[in-house]
PDB file of N, CA and C in Angstrom:
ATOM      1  N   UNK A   1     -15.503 -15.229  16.848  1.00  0.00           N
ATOM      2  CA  UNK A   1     -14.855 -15.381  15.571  1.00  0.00           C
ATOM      3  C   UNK A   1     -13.332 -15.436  15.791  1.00  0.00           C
ATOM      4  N   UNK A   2     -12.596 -16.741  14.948  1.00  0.00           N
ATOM      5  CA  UNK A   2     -11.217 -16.688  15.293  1.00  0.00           C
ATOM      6  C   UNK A   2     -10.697 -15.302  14.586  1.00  0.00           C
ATOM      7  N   UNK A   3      -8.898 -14.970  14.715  1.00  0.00           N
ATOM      8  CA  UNK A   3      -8.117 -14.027  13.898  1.00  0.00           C
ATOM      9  C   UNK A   3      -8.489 -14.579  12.594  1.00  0.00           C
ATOM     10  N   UNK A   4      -7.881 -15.915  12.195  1.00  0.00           N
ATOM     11  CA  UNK A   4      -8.211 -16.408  10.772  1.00  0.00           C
ATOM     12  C   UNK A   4      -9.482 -15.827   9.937  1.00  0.00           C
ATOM     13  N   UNK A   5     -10.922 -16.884  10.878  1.00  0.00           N
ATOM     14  CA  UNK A   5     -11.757 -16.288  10.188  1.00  0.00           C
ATOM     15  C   UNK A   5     -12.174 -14.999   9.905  1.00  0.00           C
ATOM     16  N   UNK A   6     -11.446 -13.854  10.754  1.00  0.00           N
ATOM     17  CA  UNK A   6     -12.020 -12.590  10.402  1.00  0.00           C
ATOM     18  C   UNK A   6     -10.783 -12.096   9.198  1.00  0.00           C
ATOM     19  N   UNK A   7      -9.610 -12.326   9.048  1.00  0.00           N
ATOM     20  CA  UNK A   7      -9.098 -12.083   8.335  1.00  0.00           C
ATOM     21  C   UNK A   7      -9.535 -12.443   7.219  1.00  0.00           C
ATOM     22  N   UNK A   8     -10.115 -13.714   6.662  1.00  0.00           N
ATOM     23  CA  UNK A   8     -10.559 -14.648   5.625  1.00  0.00           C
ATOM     24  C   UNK A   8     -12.135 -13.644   5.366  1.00  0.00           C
ATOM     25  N   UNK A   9     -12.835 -13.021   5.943  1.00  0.00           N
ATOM     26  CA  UNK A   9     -13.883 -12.102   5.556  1.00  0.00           C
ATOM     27  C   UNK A   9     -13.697 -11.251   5.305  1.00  0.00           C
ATOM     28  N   UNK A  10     -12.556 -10.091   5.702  1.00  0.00           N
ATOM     29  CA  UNK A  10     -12.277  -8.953   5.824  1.00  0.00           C
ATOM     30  C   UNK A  10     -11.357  -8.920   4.003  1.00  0.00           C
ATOM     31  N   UNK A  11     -11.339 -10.243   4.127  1.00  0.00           N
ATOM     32  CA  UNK A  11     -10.031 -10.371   2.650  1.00  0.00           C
ATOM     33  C   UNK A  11     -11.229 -10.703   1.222  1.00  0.00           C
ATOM     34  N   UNK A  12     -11.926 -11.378   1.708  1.00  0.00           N
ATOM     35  CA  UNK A  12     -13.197 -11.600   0.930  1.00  0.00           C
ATOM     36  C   UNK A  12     -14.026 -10.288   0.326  1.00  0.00           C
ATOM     37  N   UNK A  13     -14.156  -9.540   1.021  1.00  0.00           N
ATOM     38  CA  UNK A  13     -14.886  -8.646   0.874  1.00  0.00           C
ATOM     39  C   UNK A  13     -14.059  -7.344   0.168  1.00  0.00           C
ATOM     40  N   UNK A  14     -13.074  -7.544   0.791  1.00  0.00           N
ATOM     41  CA  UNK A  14     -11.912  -6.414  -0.111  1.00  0.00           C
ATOM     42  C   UNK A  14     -11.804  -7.100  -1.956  1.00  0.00           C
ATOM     43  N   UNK A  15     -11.464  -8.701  -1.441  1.00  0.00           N
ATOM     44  CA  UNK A  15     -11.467  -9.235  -2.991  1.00  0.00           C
ATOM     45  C   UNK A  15     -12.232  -9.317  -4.198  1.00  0.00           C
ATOM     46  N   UNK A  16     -13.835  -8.892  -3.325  1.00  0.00           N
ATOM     47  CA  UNK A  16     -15.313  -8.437  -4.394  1.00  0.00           C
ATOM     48  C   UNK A  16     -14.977  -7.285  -5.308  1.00  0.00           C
ATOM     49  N   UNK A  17     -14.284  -6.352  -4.471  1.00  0.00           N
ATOM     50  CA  UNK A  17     -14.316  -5.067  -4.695  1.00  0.00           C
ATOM     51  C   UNK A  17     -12.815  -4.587  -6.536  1.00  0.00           C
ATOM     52  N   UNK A  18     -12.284  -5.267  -6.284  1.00  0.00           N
ATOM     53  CA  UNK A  18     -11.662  -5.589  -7.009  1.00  0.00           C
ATOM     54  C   UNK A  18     -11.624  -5.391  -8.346  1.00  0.00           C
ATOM     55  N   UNK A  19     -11.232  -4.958  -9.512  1.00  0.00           N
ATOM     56  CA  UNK A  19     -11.998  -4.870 -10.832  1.00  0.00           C
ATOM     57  C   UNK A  19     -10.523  -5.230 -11.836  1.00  0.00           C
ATOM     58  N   UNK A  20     -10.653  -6.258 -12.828  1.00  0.00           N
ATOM     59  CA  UNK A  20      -9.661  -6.927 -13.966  1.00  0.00           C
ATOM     60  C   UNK A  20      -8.600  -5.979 -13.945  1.00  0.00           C
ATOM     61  N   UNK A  21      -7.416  -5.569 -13.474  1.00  0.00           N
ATOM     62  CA  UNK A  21      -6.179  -4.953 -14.462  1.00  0.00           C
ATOM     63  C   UNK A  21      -6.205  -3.844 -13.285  1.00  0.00           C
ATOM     64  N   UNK A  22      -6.207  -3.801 -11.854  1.00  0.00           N
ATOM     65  CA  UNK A  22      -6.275  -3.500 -10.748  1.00  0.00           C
ATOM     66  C   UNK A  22      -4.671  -3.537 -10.215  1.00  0.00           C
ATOM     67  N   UNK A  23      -4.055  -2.968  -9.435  1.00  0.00           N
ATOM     68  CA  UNK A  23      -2.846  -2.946  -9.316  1.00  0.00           C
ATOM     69  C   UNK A  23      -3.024  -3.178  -7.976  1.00  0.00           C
ATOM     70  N   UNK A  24      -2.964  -4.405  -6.875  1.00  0.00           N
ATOM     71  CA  UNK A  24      -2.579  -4.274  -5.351  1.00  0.00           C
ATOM     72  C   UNK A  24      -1.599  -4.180  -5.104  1.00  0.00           C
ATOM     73  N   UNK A  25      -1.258  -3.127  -4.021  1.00  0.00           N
ATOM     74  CA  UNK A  25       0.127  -2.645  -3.402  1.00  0.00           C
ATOM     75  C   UNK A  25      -0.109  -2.732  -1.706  1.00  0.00           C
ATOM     76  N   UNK A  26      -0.030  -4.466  -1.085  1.00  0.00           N
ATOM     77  CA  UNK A  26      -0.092  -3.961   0.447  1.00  0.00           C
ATOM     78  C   UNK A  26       0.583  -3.413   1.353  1.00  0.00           C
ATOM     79  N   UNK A  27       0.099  -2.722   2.906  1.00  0.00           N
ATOM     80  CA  UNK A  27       1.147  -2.021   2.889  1.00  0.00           C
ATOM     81  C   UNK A  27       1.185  -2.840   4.101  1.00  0.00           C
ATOM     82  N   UNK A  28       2.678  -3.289   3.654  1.00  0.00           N
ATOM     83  CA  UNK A  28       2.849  -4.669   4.978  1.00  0.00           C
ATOM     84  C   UNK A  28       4.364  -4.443   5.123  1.00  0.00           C
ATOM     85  N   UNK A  29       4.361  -5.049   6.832  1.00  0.00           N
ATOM     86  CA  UNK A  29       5.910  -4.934   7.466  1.00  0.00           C
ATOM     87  C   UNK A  29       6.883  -5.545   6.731  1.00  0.00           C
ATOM     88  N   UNK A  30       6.421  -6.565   5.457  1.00  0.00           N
ATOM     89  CA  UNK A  30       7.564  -7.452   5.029  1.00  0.00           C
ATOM     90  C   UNK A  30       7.387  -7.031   3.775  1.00  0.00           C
ATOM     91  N   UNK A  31       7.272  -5.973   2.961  1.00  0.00           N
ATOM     92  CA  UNK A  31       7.092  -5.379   2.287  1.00  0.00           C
ATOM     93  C   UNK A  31       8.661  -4.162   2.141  1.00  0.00           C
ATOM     94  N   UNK A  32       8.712  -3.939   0.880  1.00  0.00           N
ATOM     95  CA  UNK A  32       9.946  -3.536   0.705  1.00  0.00           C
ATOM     96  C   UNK A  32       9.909  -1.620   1.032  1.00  0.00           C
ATOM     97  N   UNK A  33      11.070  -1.796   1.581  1.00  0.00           N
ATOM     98  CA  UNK A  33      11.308  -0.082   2.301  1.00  0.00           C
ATOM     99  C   UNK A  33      11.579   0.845   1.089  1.00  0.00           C
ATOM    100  N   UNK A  34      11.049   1.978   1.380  1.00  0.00           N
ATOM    101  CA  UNK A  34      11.837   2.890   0.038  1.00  0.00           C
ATOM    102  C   UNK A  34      12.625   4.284   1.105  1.00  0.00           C
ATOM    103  N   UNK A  35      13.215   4.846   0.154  1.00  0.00           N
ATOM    104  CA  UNK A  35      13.491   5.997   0.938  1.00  0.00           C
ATOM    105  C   UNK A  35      12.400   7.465  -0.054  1.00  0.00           C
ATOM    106  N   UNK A  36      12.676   8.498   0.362  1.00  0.00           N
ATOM    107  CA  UNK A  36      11.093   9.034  -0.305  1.00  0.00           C
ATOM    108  C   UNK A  36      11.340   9.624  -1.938  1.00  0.00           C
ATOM    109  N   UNK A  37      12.181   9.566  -2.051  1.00  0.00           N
ATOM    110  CA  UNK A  37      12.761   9.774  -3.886  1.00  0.00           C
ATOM    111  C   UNK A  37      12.146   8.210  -4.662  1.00  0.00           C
ATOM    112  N   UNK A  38      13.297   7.118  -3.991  1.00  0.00           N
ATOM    113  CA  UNK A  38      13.008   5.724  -3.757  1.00  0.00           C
ATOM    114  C   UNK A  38      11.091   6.051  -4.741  1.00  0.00           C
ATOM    115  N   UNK A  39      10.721   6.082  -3.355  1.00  0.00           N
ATOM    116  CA  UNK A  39       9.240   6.020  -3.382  1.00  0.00           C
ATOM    117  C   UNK A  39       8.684   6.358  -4.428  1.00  0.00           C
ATOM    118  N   UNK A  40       8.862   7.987  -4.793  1.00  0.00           N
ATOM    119  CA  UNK A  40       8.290   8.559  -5.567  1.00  0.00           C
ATOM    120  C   UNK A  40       8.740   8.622  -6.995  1.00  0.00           C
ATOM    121  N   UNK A  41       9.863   7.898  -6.980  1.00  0.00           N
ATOM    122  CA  UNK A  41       9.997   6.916  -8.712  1.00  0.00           C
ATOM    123  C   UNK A  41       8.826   5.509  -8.469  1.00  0.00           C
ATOM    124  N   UNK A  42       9.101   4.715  -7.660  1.00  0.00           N
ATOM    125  CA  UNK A  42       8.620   4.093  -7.769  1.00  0.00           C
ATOM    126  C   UNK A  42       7.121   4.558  -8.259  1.00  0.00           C
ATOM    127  N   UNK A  43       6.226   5.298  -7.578  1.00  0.00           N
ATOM    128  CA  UNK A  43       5.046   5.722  -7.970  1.00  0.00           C
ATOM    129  C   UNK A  43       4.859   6.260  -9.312  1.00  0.00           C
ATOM    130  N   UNK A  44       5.811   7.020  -9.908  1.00  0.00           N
ATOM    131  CA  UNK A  44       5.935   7.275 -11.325  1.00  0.00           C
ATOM    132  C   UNK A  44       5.841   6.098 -11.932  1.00  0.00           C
ATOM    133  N   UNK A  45       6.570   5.170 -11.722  1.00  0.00           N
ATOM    134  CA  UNK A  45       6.925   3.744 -12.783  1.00  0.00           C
ATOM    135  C   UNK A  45       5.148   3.574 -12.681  1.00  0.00           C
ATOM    136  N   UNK A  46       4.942   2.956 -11.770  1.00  0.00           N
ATOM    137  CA  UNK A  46       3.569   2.095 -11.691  1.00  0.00           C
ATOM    138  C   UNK A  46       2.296   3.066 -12.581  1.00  0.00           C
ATOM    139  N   UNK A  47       2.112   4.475 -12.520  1.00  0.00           N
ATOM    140  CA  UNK A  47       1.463   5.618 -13.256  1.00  0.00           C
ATOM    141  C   UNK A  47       1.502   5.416 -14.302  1.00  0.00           C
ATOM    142  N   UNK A  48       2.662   5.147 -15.088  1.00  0.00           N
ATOM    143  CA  UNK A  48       2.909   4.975 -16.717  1.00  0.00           C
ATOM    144  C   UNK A  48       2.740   3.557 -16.999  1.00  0.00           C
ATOM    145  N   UNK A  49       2.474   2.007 -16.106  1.00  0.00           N
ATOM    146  CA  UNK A  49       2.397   1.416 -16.269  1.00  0.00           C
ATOM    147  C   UNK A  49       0.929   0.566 -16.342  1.00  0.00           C
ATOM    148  N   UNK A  50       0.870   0.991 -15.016  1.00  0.00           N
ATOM    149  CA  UNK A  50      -0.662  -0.100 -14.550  1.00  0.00           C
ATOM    150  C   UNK A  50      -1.927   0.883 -15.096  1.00  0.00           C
ATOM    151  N   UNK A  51      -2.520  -0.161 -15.934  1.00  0.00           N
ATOM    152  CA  UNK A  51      -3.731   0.019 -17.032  1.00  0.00           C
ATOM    153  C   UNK A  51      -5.092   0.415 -16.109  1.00  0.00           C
ATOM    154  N   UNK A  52      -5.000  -0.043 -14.894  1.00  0.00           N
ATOM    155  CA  UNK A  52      -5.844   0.751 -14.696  1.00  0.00           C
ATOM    156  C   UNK A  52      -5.771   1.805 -12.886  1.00  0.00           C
ATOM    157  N   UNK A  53      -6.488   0.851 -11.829  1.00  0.00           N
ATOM    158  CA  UNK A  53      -6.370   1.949 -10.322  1.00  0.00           C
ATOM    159  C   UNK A  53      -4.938   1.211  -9.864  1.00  0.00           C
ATOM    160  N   UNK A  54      -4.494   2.148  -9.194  1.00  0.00           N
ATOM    161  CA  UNK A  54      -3.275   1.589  -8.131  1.00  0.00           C
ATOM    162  C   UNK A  54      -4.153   1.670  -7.013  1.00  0.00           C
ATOM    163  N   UNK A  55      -4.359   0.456  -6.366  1.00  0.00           N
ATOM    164  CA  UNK A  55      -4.763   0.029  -5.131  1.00  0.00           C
ATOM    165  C   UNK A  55      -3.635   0.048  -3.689  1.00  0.00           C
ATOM    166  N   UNK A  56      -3.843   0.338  -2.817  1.00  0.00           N
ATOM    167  CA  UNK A  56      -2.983   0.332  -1.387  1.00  0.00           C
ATOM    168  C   UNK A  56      -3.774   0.158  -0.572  1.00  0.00           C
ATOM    169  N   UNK A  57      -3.571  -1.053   0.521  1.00  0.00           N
ATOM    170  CA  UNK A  57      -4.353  -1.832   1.699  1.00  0.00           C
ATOM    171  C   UNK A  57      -3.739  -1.747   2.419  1.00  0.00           C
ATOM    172  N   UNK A  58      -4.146  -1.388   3.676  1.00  0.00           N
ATOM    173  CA  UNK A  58      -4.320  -1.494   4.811  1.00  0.00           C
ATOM    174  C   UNK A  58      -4.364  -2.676   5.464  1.00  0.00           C
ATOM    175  N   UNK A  59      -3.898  -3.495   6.415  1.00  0.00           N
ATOM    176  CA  UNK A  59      -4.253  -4.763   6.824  1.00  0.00           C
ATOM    177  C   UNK A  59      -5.256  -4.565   7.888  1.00  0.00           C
ATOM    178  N   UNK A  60      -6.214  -5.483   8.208  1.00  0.00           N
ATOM    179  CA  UNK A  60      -7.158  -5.031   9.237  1.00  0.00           C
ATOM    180  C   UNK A  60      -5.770  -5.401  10.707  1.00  0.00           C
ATOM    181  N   UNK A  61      -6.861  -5.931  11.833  1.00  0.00           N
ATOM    182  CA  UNK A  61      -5.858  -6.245  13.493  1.00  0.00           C
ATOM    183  C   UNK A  61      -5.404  -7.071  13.426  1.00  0.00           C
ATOM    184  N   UNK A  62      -5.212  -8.307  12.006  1.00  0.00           N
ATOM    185  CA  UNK A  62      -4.612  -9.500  12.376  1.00  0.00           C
ATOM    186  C   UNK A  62      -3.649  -9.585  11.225  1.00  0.00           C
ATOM    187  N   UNK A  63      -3.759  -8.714  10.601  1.00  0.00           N
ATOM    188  CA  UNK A  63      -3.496  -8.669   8.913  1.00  0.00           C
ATOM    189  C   UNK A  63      -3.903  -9.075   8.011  1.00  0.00           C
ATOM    190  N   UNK A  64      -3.265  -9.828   6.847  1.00  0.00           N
ATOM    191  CA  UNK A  64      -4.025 -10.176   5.289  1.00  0.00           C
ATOM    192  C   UNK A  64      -4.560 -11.539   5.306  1.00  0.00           C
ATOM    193  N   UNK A  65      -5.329 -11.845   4.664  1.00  0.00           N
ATOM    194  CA  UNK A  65      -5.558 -13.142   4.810  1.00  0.00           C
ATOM    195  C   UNK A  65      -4.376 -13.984   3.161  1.00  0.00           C
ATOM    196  N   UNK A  66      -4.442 -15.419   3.452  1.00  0.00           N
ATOM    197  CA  UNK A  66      -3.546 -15.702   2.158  1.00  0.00           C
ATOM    198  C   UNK A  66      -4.172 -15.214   1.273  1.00  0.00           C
ATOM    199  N   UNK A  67      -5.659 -15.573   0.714  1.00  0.00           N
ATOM    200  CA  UNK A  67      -6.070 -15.145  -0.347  1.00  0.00           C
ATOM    201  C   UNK A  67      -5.642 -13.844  -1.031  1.00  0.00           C
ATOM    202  N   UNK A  68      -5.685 -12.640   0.057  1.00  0.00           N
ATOM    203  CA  UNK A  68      -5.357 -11.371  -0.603  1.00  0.00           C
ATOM    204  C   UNK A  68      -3.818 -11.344  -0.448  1.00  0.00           C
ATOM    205  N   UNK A  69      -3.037 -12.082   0.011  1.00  0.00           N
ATOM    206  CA  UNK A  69      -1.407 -11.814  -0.034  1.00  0.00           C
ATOM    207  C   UNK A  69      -1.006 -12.875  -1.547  1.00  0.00           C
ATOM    208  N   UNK A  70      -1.933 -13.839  -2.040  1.00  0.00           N
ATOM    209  CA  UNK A  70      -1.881 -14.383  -3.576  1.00  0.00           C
ATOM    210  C   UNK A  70      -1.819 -13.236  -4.476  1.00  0.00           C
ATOM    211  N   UNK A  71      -3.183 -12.932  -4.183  1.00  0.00           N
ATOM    212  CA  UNK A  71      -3.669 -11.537  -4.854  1.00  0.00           C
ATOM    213  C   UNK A  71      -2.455 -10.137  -5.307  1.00  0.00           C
ATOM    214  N   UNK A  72      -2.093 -10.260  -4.459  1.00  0.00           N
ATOM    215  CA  UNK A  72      -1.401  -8.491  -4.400  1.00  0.00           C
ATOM    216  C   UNK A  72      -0.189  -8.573  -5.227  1.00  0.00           C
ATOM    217  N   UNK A  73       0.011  -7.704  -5.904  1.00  0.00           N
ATOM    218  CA  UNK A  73       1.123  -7.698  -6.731  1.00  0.00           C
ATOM    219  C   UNK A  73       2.043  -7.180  -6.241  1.00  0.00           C
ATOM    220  N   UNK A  74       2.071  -6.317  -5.172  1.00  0.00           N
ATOM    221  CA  UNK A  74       3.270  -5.700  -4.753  1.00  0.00           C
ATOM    222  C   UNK A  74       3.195  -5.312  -2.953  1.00  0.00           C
ATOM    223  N   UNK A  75       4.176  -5.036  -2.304  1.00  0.00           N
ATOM    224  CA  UNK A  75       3.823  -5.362  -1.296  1.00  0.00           C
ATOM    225  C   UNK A  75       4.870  -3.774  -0.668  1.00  0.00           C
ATOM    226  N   UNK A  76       4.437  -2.881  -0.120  1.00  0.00           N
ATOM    227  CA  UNK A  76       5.318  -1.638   0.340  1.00  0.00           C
ATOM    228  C   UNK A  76       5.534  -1.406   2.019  1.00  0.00           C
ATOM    229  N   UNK A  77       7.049  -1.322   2.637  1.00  0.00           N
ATOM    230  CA  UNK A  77       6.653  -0.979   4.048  1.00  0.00           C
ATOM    231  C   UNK A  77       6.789   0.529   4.513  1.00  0.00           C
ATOM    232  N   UNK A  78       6.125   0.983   5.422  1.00  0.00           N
ATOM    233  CA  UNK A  78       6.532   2.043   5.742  1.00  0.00           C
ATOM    234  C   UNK A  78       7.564   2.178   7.078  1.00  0.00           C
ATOM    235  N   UNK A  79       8.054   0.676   7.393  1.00  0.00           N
ATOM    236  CA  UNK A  79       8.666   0.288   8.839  1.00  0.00           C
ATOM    237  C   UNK A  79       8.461  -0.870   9.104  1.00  0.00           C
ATOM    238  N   UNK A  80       9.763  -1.157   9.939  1.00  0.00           N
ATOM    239  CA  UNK A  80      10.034  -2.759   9.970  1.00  0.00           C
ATOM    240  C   UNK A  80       8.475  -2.879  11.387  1.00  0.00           C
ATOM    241  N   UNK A  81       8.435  -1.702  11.972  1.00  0.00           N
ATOM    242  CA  UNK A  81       7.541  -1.279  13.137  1.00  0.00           C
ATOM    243  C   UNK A  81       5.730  -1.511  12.626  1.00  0.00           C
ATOM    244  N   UNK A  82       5.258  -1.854  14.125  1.00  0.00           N
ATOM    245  CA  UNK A  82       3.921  -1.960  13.988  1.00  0.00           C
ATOM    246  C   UNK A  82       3.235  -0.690  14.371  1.00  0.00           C
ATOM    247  N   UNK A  83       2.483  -0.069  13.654  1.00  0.00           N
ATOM    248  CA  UNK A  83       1.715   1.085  14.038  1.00  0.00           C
ATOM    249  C   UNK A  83       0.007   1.224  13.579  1.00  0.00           C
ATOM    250  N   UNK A  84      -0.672   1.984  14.548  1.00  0.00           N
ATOM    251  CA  UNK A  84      -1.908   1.516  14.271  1.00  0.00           C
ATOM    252  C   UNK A  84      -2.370   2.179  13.179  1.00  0.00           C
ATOM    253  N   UNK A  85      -3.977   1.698  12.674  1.00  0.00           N
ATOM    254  CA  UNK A  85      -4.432   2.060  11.286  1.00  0.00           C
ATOM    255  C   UNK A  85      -4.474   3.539  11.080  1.00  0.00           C
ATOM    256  N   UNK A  86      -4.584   4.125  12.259  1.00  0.00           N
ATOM    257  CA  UNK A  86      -5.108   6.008  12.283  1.00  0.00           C
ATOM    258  C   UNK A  86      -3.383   6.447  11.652  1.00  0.00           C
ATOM    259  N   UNK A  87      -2.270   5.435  12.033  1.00  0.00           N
ATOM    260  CA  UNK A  87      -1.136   6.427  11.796  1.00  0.00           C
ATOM    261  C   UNK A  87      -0.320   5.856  10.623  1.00  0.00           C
ATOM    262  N   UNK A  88      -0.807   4.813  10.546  1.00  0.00           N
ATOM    263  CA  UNK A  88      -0.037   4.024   8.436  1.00  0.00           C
ATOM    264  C   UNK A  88      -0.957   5.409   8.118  1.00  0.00           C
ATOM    265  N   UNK A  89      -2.178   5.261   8.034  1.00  0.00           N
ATOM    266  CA  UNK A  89      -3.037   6.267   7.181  1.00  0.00           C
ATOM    267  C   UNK A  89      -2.173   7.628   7.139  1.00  0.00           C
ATOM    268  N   UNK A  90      -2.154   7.987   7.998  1.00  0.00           N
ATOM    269  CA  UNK A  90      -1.884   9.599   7.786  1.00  0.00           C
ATOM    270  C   UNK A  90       0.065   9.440   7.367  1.00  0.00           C
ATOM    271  N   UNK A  91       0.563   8.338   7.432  1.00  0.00           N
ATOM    272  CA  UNK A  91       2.147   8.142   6.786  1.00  0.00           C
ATOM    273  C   UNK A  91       1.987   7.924   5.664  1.00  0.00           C
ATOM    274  N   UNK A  92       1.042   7.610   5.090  1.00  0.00           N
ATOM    275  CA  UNK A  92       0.970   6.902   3.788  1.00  0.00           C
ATOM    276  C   UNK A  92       0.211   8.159   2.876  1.00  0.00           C
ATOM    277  N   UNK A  93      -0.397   8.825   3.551  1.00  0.00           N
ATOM    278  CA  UNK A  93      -1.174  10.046   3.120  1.00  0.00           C
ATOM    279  C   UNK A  93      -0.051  10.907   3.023  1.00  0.00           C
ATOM    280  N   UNK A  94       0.724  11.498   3.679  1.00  0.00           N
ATOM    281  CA  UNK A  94       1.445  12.343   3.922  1.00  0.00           C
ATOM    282  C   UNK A  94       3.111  11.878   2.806  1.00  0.00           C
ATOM    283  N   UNK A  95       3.265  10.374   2.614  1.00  0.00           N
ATOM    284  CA  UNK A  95       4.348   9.743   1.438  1.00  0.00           C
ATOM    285  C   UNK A  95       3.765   9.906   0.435  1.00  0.00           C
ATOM    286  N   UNK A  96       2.574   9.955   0.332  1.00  0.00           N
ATOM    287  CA  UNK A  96       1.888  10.170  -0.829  1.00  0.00           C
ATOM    288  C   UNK A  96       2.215  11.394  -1.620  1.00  0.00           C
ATOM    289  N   UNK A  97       1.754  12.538  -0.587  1.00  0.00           N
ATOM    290  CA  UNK A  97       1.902  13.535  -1.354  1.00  0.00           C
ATOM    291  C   UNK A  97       3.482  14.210  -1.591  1.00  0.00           C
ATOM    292  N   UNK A  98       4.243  13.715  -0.589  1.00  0.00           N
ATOM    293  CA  UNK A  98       5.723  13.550  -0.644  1.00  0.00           C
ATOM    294  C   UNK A  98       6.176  13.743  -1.874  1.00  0.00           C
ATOM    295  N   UNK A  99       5.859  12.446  -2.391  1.00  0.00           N
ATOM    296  CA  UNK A  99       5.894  11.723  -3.567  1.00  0.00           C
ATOM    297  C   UNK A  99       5.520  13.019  -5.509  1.00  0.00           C
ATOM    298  N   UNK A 100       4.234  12.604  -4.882  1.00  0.00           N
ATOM    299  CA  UNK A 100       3.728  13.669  -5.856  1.00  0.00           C
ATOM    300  C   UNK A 100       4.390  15.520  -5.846  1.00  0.00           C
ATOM    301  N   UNK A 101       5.365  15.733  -4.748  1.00  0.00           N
ATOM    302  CA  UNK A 101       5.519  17.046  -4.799  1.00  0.00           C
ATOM    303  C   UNK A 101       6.835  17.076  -5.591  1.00  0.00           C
ATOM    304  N   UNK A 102       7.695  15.464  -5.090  1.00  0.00           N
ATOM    305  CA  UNK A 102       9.204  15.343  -5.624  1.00  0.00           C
ATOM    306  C   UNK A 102       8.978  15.226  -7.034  1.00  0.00           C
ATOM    307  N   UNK A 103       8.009  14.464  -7.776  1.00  0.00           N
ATOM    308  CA  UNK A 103       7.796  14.299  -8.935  1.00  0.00           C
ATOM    309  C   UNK A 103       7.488  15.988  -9.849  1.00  0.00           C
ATOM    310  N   UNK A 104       6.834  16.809  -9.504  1.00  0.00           N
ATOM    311  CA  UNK A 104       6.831  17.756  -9.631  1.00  0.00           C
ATOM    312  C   UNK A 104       7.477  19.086  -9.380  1.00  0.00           C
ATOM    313  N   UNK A 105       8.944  18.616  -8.964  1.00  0.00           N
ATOM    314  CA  UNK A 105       9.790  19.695  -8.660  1.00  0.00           C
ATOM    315  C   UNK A 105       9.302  20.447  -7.394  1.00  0.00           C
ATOM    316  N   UNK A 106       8.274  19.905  -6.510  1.00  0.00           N
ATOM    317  CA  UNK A 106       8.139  21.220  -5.842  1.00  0.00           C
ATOM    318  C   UNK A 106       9.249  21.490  -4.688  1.00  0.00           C
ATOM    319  N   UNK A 107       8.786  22.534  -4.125  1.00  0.00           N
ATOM    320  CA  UNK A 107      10.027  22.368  -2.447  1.00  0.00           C
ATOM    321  C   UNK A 107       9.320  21.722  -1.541  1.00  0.00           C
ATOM    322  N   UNK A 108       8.970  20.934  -1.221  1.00  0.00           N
ATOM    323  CA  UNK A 108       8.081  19.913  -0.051  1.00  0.00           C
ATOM    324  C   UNK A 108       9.490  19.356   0.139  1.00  0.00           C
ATOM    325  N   UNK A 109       9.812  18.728  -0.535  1.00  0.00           N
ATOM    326  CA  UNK A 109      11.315  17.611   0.456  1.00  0.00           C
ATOM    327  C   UNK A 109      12.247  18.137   0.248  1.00  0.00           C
ATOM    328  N   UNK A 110      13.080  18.338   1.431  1.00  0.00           N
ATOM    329  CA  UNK A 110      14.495  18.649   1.008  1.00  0.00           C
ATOM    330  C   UNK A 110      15.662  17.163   1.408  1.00  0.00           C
ATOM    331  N   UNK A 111      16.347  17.395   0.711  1.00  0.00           N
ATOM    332  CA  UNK A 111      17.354  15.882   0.478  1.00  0.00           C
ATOM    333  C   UNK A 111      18.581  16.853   1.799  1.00  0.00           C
TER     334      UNK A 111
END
């Protein structure tokens, strides 16, 4: 199987999954940087906005296919850098809750 075609399945199958009024946010190198305040407005805005899930993808080993880079409404980086799926995950897990602690006053980040 070429890169293409597995990207073009891997994008297919993400695109089933999908449901009307869905918010995609990929998380791709050309995707815009935040800093973690940055971020965690941003995540507020989209909360009060998007009607229904906020979605965040992962690219598989070759990345997105076009179909799902049509698709996506928004596009987030965590680094101009390539890093593998085990460690976006646990950066994106870990901005996540970043996020959610700054929004809530807690002490998790200090500026």
């Amino acid at each position: 199987m070429t890169f293409e075609k597995q990207k073009e399945l891997e994008g297919s199958q993400f695109l089933s999954l999908l449901q009307p009024g869905d918010y995609l946010v990929l998380l791709d190198e050309h995707g815009r940087e935040y800093t973690s305040r940055e971020y965690a407005s941003y995540i507020d805005k989209k909360m009060s906005v998007v009607p229904k899930r906020i979605l965040f993808l992962i690219g598989g080993p070759y990345g997105f296919s076009a179909d799902v880079y049509a698709r996506a409404d928004d596009k987030v980086s965590f680094s101009k850098m390539t890093f593998s799926h085990e460690m976006i995950r646990l950066f994106f897990v870990e901005q996540l809750y970043r996020a959610m602690t700054i929004l809530k006053g807690e002490p998790y980040h200090h500026d």
